[in-house]
Every structure is written in structure tokens, then in C-alpha cells.
Protein backbone atom coordinates (compact mmCIF):
# COMPACT_ATOMS: atom_id res chain seq x y z
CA UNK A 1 22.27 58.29 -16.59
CA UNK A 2 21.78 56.36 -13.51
CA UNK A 3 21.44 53.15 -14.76
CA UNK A 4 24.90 54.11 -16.48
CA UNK A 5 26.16 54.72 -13.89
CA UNK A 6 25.77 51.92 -11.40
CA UNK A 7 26.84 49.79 -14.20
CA UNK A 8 29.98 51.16 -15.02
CA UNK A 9 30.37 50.66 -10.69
CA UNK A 10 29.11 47.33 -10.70
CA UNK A 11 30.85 46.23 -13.50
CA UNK A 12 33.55 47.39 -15.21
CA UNK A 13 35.26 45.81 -18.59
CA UNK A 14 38.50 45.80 -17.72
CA UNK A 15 39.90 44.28 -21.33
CA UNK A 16 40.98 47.41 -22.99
CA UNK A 17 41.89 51.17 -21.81
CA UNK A 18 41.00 53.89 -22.76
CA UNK A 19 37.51 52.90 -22.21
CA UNK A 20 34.53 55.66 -22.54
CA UNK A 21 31.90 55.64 -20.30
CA UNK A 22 28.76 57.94 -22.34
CA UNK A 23 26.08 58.65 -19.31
CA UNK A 24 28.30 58.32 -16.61
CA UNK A 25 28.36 60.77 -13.43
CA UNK A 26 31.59 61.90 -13.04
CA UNK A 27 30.61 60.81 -8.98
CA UNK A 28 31.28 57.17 -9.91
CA UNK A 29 35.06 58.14 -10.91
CA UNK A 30 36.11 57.42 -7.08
CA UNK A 31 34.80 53.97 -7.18
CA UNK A 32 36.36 53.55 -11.01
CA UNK A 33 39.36 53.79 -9.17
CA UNK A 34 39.30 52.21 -6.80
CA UNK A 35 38.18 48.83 -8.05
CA UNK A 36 41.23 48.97 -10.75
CA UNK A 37 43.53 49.33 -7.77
CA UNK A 38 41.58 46.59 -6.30
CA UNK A 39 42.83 44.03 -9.61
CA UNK A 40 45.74 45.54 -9.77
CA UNK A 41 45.60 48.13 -11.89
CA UNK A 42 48.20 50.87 -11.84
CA UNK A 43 48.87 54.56 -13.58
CA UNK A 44 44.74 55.39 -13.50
CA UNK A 45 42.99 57.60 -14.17
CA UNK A 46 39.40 58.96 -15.14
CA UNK A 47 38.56 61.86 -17.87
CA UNK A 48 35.15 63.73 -16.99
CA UNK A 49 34.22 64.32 -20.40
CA UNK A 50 30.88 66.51 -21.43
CA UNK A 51 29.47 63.37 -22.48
CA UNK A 52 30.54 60.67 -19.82
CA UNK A 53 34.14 59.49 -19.01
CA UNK A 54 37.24 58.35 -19.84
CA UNK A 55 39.17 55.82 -17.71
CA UNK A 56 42.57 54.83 -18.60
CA UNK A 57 45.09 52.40 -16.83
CA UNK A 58 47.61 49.98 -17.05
CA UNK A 59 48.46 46.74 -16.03
């Protein structure tokens, strides 16, 4: 779950939305966010889901 995690901070593939996220803590939805805003990213949003989460956004 932590290795999960960090990646989905580190690096998230931004080529399609909605994009699932299994493992992830729902703590990494802030910085989700915030790097999509970062590339310009607008109407998103993240899903905690019992199994990980959803992000969704648009261009």
C-alpha cells in the first residue's frame, strides 16, 4: 500500500481519466490534486473507493 502510494504521488499517468488507483491511501488524494492543477488540469477530482481511488479530470 505504500509503495502504491508514493507512486501514484510521484508519478501519475495522466493519458486517460477516470484512472483507478487499487492500494492507494486516500492521504495521497491532496497531492493527486494538486499536481493535475499543476499541468493544467481542471474539473478534478478523487473517489476514495474501498479498494483504492478514483481520480477524474479534464483537460
Amino acid at each position: 500500500m505504500i509503495s502504491a502510494t508514493w507512486r501514484a504521488i510521484r508519478s501519475l499517468p495522466v493519458d486517460h481519466f477516470p484512472l483507478i488507483l487499487p492500494d492507494v491511501h486516500s492521504i495521497a488524494a491532496f497531492f493527486i490534486l494538486r499536481r493535475l492543477k499543476r499541468l493544467g488540469f481542471s474539473d478534478c477530482r478523487v473517489q476514495t473507493e474501498a479498494n483504492g481511488l478514483v481520480v477524474h479530470a479534464r483537460r
